[in-house]
Protein backbone atom coordinates (compact mmCIF):
# COMPACT_ATOMS: atom_id res chain seq x y z
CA UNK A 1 15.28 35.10 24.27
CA UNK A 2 17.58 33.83 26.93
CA UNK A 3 14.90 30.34 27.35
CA UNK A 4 15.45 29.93 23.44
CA UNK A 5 19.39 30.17 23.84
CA UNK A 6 18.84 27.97 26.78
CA UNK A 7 16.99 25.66 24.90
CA UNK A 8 19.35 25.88 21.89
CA UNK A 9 22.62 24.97 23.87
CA UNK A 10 20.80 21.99 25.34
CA UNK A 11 20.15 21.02 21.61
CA UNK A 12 23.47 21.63 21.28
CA UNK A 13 25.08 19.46 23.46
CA UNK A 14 22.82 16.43 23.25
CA UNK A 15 23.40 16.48 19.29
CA UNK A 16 26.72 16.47 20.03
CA UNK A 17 26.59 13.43 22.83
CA UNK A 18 24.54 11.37 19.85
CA UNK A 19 27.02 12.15 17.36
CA UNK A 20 30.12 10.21 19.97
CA UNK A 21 27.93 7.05 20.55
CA UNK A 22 28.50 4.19 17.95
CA UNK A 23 27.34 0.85 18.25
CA UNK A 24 28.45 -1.70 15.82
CA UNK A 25 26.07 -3.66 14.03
CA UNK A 26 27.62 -7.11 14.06
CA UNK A 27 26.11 -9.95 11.45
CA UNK A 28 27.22 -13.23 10.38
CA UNK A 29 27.16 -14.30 6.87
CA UNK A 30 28.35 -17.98 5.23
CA UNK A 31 29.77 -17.28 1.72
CA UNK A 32 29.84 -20.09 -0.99
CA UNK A 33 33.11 -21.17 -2.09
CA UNK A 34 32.58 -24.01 -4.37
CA UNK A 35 36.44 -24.38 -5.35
CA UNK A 36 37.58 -24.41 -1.20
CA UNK A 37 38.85 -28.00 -1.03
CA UNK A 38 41.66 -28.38 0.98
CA UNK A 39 43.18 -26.49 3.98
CA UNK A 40 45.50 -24.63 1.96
CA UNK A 41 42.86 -23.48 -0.53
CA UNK A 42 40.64 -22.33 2.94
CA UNK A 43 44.50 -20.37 3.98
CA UNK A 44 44.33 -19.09 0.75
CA UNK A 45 40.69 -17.98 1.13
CA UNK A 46 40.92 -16.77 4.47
CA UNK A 47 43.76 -14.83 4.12
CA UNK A 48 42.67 -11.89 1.77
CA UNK A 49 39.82 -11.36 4.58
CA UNK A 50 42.93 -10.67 6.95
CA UNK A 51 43.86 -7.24 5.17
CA UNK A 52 40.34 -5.76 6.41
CA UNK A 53 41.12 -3.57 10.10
CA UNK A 54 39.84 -5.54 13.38
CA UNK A 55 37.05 -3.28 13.44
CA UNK A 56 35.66 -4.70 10.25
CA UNK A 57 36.03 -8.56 10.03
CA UNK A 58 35.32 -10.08 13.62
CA UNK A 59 36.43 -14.09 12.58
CA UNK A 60 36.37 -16.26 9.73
CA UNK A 61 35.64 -19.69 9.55
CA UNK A 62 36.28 -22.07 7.21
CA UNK A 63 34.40 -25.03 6.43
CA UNK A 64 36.53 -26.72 3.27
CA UNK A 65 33.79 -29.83 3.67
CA UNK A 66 31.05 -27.68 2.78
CA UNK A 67 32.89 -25.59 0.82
CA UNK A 68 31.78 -22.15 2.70
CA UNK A 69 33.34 -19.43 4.31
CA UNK A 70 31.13 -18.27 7.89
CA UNK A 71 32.09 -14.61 8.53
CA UNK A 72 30.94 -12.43 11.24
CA UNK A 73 31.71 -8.91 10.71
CA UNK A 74 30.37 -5.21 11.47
CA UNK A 75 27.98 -4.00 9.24
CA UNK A 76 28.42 -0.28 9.51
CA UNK A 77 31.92 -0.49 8.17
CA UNK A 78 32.12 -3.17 5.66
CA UNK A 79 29.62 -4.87 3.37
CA UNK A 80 28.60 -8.70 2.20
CA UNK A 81 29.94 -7.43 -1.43
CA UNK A 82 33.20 -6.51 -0.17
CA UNK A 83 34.15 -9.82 1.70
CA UNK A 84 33.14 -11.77 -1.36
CA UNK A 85 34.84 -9.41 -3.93
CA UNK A 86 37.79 -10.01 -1.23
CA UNK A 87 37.68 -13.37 -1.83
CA UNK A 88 37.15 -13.49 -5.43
CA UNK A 89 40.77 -11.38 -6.06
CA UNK A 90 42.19 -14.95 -4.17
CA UNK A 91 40.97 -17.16 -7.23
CA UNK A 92 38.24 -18.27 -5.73
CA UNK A 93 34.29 -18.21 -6.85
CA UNK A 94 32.43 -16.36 -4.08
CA UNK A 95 28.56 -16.63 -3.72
CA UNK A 96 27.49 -15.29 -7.33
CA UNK A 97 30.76 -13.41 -7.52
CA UNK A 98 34.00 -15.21 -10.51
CA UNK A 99 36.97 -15.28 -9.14
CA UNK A 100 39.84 -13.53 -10.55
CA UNK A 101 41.59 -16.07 -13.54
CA UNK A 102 45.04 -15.02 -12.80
CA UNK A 103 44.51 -15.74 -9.21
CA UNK A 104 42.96 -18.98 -9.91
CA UNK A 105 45.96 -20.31 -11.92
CA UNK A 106 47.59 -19.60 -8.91
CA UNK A 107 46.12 -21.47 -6.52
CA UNK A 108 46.59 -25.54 -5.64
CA UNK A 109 46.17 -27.93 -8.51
CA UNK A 110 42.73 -29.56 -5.72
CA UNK A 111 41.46 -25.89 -5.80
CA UNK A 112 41.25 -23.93 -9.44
């Protein structure tokens, strides 16, 4: 009896120890946006990825040349869908995602 309670409180407190350690999982993906054409439509772009907490969204780079976004981000606490629905509410098409009309009428004459 007092070997299983032994054995029990170990389980315990190693279940416990697991549950504290968290290790992101940090990937990079490179969204299409095919109406990115300037600087200020790659602001634009950019900047409704800047709501998402630190912890989320590592950096964002824009490439307004090849009209994609490059994002590296942690994978435990936000996912591909929500960066491009993110950028989607700016206007902007995002991988196989429309962007939102209003939004678009919005943005720069170069970018809608």
């Amino acid at each position: 009896m007092k070997r299983r309670l032994c054995l029990a409180a170990v389980a315990a407190a190693v279940a416990f120890a697991a549950a504290g350690c968290y290790r992101p999982v940090i990937r990079e993906i490179q969204v299409r946006v095919p109406h990115m054409r300037s600087e200020e439509g790659a602001r634009i772009a950019l900047g409704t990825l800047g709501g998402f907490d630190t912890n989320m969204i590592l950096k964002v780079e824009a490439d307004f040349g090849s009209q994609t976004v490059r994002v590296r981000y942690n994978s435990e606490r936000i996912a591909i869908r929500n960066i491009q629905h993110a950028i989607a509410s700016a206007g902007f098409d995002a991988d196989d995602i429309p962007g939102n009309t209003e939004a678009r009428a919005k943005l720069p004459a170069d970018c809608q």
